[in-house]
PDB file of N, CA and C in Angstrom:
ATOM      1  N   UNK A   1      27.686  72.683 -42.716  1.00  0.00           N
ATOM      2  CA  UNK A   1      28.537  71.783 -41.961  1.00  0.00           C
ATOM      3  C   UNK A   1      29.473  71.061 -42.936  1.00  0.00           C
ATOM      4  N   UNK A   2      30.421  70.968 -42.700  1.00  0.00           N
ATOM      5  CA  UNK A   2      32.046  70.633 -43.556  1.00  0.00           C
ATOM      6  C   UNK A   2      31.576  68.974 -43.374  1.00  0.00           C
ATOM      7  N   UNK A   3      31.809  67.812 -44.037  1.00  0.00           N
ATOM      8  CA  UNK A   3      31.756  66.679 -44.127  1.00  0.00           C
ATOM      9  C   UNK A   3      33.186  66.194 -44.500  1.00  0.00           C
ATOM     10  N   UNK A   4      33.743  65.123 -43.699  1.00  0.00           N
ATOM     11  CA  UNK A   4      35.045  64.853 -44.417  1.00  0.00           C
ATOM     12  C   UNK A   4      34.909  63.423 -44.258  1.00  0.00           C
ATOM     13  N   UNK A   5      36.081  62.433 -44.877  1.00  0.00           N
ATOM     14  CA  UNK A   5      36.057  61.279 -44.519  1.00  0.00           C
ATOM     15  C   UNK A   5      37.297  61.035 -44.170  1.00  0.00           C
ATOM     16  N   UNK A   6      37.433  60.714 -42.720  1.00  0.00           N
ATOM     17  CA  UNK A   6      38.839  60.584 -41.902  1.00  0.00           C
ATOM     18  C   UNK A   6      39.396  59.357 -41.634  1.00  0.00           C
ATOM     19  N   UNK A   7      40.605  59.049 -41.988  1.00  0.00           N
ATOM     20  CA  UNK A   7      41.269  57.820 -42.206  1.00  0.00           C
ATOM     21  C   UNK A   7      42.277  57.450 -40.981  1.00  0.00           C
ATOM     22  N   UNK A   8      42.640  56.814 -40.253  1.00  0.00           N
ATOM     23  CA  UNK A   8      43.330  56.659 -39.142  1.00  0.00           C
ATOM     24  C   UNK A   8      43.912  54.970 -39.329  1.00  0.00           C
ATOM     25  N   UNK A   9      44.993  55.233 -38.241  1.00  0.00           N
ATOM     26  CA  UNK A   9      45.576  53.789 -37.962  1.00  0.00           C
ATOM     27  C   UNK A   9      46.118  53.971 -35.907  1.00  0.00           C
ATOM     28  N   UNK A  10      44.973  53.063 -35.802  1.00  0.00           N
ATOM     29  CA  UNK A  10      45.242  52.901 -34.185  1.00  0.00           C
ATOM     30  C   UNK A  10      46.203  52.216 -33.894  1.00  0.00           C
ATOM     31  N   UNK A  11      47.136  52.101 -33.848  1.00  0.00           N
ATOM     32  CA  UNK A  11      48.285  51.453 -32.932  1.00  0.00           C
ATOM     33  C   UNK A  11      48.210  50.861 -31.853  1.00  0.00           C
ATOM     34  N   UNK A  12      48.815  49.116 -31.731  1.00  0.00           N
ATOM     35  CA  UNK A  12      48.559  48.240 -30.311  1.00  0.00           C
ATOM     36  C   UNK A  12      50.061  47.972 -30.239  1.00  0.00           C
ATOM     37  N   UNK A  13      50.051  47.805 -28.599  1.00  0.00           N
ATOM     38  CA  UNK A  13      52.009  47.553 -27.793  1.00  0.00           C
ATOM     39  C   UNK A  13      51.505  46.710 -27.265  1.00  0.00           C
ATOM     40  N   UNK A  14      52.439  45.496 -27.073  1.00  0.00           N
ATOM     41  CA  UNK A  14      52.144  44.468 -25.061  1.00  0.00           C
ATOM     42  C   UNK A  14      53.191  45.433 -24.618  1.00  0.00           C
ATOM     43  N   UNK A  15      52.453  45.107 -23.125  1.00  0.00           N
ATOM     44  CA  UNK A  15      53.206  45.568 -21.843  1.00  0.00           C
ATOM     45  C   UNK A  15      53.860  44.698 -21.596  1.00  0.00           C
ATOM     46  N   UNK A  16      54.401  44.901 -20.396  1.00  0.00           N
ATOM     47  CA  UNK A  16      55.481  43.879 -19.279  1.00  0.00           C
ATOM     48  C   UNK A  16      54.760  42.629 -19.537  1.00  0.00           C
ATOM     49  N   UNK A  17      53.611  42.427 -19.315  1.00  0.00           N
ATOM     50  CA  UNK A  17      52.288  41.499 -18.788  1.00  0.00           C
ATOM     51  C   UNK A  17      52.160  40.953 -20.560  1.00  0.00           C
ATOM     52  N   UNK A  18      52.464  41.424 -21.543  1.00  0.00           N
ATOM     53  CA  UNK A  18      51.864  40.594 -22.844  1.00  0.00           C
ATOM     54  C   UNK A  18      50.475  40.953 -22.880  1.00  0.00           C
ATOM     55  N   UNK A  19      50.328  42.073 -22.317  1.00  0.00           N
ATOM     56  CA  UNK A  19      48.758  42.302 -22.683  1.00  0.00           C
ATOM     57  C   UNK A  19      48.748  43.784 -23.249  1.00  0.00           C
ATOM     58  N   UNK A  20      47.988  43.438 -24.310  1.00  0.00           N
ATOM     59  CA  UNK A  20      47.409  44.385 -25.674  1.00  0.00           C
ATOM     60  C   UNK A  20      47.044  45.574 -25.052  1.00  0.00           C
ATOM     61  N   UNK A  21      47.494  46.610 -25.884  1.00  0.00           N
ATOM     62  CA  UNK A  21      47.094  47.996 -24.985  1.00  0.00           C
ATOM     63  C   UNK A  21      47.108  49.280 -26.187  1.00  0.00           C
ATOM     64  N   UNK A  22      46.347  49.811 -26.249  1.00  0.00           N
ATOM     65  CA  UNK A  22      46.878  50.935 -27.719  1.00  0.00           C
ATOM     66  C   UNK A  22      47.577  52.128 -26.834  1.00  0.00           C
ATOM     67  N   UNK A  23      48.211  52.440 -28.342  1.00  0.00           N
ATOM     68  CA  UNK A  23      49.574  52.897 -28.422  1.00  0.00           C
ATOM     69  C   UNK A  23      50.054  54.241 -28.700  1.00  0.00           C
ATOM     70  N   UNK A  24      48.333  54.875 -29.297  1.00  0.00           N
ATOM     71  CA  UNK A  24      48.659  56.144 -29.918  1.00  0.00           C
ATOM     72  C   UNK A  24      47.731  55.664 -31.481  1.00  0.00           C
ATOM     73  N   UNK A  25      47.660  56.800 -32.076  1.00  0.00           N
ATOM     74  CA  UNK A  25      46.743  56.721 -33.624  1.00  0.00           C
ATOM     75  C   UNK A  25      47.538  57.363 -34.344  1.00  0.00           C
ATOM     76  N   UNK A  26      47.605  57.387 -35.716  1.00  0.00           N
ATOM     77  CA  UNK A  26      48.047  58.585 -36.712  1.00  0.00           C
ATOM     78  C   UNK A  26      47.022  58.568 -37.780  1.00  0.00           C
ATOM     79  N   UNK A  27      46.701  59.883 -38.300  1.00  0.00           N
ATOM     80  CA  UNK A  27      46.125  60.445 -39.334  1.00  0.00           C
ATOM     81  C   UNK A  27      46.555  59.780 -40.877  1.00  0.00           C
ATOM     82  N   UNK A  28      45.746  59.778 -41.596  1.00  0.00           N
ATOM     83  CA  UNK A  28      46.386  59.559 -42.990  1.00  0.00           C
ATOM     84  C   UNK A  28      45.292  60.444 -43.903  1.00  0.00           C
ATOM     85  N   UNK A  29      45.764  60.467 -44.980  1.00  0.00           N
ATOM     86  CA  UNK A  29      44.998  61.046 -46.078  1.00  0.00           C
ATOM     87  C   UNK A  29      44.232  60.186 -47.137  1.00  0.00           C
ATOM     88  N   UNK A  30      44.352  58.920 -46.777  1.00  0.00           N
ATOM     89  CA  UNK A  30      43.433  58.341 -47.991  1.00  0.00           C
ATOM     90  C   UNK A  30      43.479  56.731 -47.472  1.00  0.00           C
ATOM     91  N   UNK A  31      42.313  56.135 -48.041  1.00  0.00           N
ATOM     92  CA  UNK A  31      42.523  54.637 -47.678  1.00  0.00           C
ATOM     93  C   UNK A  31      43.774  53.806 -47.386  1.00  0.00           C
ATOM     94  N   UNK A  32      44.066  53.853 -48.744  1.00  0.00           N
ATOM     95  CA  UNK A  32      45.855  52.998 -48.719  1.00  0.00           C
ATOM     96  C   UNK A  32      46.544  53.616 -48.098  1.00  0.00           C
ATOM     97  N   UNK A  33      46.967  54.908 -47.959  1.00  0.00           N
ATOM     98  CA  UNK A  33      48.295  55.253 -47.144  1.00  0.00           C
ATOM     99  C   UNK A  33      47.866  54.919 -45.654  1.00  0.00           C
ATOM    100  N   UNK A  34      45.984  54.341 -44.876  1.00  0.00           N
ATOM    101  CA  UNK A  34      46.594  54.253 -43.886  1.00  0.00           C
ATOM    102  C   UNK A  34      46.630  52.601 -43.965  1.00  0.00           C
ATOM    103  N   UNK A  35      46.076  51.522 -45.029  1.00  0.00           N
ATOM    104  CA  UNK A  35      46.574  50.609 -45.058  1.00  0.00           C
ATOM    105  C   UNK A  35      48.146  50.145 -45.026  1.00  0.00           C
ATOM    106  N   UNK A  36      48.686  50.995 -45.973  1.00  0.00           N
ATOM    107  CA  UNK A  36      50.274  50.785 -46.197  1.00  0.00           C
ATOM    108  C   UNK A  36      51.299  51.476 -44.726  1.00  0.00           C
ATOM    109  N   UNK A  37      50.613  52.297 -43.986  1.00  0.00           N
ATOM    110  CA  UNK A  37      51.278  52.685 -42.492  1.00  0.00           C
ATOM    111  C   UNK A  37      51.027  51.818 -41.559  1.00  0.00           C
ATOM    112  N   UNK A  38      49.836  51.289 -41.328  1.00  0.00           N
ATOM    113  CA  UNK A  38      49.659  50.361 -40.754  1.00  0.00           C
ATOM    114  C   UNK A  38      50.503  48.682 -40.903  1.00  0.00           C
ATOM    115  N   UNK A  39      50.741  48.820 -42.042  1.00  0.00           N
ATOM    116  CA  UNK A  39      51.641  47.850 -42.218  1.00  0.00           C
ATOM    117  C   UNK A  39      52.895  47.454 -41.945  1.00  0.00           C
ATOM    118  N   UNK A  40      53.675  48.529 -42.578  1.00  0.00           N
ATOM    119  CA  UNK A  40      54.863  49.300 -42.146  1.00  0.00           C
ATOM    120  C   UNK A  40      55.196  49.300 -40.444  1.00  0.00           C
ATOM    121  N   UNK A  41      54.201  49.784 -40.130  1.00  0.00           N
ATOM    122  CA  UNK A  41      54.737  49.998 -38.723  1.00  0.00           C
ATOM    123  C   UNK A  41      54.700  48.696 -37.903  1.00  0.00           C
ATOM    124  N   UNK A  42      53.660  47.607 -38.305  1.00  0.00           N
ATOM    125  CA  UNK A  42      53.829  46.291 -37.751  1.00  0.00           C
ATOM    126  C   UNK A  42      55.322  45.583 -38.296  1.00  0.00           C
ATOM    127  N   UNK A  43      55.154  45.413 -39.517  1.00  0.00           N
ATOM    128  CA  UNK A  43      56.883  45.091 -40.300  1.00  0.00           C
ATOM    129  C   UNK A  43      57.924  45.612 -39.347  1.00  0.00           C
ATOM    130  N   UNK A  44      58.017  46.871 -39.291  1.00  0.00           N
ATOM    131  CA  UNK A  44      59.225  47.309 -38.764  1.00  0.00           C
ATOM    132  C   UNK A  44      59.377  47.008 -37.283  1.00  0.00           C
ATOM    133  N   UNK A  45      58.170  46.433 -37.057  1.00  0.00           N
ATOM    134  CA  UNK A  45      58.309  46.009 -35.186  1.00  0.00           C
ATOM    135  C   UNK A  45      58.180  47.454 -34.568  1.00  0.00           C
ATOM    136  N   UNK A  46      57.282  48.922 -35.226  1.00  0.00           N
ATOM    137  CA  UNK A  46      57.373  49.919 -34.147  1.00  0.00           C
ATOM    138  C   UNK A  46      55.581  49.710 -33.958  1.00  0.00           C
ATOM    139  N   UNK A  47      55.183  48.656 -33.914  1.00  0.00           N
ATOM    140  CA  UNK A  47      54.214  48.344 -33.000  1.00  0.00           C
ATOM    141  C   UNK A  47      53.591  46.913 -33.217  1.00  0.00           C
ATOM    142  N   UNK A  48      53.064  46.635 -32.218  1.00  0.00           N
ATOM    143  CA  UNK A  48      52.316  44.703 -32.357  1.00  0.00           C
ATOM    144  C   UNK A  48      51.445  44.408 -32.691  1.00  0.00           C
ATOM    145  N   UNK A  49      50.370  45.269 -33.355  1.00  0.00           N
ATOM    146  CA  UNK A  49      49.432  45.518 -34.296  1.00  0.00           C
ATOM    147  C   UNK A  49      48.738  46.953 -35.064  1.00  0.00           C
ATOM    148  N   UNK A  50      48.220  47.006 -35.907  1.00  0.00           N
ATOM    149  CA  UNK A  50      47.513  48.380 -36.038  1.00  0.00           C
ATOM    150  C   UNK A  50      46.091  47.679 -36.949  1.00  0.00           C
ATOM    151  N   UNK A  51      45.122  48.347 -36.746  1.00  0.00           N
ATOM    152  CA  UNK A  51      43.822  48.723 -37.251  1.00  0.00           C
ATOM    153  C   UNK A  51      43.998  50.132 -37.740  1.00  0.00           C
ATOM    154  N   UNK A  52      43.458  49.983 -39.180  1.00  0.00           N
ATOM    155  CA  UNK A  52      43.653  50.822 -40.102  1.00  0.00           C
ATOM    156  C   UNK A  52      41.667  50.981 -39.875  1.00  0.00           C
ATOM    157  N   UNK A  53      40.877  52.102 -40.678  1.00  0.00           N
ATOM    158  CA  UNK A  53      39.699  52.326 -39.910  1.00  0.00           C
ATOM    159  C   UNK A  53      39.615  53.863 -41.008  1.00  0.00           C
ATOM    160  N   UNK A  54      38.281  54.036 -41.572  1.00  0.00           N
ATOM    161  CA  UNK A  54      37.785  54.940 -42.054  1.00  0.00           C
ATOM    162  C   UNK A  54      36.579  55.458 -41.538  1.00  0.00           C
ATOM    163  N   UNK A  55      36.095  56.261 -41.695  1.00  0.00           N
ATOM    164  CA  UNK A  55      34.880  57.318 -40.923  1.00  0.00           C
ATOM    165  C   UNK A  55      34.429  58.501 -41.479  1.00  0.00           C
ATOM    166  N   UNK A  56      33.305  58.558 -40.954  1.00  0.00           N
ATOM    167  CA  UNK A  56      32.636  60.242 -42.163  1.00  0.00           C
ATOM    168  C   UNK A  56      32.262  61.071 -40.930  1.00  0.00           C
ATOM    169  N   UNK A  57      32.496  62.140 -40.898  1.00  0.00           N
ATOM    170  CA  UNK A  57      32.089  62.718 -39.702  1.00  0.00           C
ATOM    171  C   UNK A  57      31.821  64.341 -40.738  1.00  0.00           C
ATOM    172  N   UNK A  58      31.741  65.300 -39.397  1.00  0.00           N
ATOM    173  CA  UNK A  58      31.468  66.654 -38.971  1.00  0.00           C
ATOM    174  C   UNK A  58      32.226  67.382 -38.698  1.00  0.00           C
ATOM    175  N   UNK A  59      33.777  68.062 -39.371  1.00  0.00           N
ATOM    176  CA  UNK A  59      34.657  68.691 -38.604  1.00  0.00           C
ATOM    177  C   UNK A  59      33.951  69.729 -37.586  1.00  0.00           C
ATOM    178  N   UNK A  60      32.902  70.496 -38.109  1.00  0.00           N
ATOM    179  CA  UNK A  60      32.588  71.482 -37.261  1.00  0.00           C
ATOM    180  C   UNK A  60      31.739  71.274 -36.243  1.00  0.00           C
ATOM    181  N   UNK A  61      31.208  70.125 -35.956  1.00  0.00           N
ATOM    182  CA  UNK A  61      30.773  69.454 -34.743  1.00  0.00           C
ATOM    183  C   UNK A  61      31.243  68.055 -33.979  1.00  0.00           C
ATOM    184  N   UNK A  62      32.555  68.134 -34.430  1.00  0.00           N
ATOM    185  CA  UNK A  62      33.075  67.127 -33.650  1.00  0.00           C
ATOM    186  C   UNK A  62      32.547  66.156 -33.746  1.00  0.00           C
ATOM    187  N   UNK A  63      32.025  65.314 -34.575  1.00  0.00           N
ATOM    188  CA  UNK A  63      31.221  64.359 -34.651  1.00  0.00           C
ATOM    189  C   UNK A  63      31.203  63.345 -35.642  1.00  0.00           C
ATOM    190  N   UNK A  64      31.763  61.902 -35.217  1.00  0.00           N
ATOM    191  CA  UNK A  64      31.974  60.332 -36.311  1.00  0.00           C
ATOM    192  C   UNK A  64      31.338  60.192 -36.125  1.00  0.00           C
ATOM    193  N   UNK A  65      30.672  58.728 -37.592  1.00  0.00           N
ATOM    194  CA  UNK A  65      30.095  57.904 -37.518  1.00  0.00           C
ATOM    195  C   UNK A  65      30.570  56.743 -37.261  1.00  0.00           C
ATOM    196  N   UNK A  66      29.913  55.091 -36.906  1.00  0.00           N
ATOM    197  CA  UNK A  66      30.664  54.446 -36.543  1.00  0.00           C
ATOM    198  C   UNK A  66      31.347  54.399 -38.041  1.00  0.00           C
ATOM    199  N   UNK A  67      32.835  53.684 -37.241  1.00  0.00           N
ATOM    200  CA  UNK A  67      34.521  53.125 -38.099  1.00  0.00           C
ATOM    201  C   UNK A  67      33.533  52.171 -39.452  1.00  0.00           C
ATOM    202  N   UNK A  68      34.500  52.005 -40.341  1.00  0.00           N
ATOM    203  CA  UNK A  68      34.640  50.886 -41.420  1.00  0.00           C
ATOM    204  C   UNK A  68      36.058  50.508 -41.098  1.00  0.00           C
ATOM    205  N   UNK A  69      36.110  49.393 -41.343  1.00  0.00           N
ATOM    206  CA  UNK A  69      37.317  49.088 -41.031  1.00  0.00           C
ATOM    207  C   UNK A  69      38.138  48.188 -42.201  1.00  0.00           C
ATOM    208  N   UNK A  70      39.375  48.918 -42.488  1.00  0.00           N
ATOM    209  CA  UNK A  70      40.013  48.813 -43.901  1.00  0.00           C
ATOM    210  C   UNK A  70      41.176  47.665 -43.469  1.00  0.00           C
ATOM    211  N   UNK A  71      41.813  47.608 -42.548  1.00  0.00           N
ATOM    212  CA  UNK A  71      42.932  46.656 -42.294  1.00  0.00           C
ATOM    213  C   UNK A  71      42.981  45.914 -41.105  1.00  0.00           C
ATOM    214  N   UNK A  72      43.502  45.193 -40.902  1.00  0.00           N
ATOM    215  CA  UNK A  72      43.811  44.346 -39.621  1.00  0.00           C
ATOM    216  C   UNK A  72      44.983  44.170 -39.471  1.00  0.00           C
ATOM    217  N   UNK A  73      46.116  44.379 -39.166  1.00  0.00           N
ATOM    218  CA  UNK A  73      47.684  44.015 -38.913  1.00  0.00           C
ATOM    219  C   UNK A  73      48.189  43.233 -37.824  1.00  0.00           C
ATOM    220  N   UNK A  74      48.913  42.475 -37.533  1.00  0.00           N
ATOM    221  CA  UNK A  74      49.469  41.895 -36.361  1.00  0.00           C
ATOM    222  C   UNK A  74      48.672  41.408 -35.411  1.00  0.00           C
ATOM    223  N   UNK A  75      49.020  41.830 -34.193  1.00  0.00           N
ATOM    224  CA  UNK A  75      48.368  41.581 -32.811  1.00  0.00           C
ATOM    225  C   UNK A  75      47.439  42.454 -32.452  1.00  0.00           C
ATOM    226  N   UNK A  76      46.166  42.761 -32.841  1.00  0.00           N
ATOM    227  CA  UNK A  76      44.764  43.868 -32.919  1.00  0.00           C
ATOM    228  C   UNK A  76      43.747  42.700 -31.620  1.00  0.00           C
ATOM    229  N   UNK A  77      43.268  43.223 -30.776  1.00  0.00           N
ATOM    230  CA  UNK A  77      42.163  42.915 -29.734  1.00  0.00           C
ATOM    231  C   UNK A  77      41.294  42.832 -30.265  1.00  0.00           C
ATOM    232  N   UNK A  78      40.404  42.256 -29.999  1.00  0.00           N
ATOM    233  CA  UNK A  78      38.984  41.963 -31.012  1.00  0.00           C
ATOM    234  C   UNK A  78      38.042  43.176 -30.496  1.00  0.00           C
ATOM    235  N   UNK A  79      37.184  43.587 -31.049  1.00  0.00           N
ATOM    236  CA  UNK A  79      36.806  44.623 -31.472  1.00  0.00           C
ATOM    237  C   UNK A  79      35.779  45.158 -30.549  1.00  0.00           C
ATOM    238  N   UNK A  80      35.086  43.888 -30.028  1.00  0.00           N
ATOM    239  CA  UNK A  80      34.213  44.042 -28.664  1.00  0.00           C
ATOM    240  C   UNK A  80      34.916  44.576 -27.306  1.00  0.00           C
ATOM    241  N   UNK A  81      36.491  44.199 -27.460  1.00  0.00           N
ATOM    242  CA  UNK A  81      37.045  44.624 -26.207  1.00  0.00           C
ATOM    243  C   UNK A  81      37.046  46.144 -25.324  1.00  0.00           C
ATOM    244  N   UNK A  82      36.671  46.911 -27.377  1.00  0.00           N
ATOM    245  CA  UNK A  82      36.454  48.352 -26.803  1.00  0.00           C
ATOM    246  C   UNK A  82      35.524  49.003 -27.049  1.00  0.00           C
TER     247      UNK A  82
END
């Protein structure tokens, strides 16, 4: 079984309503690049928060462990919400 450690940045928008909603995720290749995307993309205003988030999983069984979580950016929902 292949072991990898997968790096992501979840993306948060408000709606009409001002209420927090994710937005879409992107992939990264290593801690910092998804700290430094996550950043970026709050800076540039192309989203109202991101959680940056690392994980070890199973490519060949589809299968994470729970997140570590590397960043916090902007406007992020607290963590129980999901």
């Amino acid at each position: 079984m292949s072991h990898v450690q997968d790096y992501v940045v979840q993306l948060f928008d408000r709606g009409d309503r001002g209420v927090l909603s994710t937005a879409g995720i992107r992939q990264c290749s290593s801690p910092d690049g998804a700290k430094r995307l996550a950043e970026r993309l709050v800076r540039e205003k192309r989203a109202a928060g991101a959680l940056a988030y690392s994980r070890p999983g199973a490519i060949s069984a589809s299968e994470f462990s729970s997140p570590t979580f590397l960043a916090r950016i902007g406007d992020v929902p607290e963590i129980d919400a999901y």
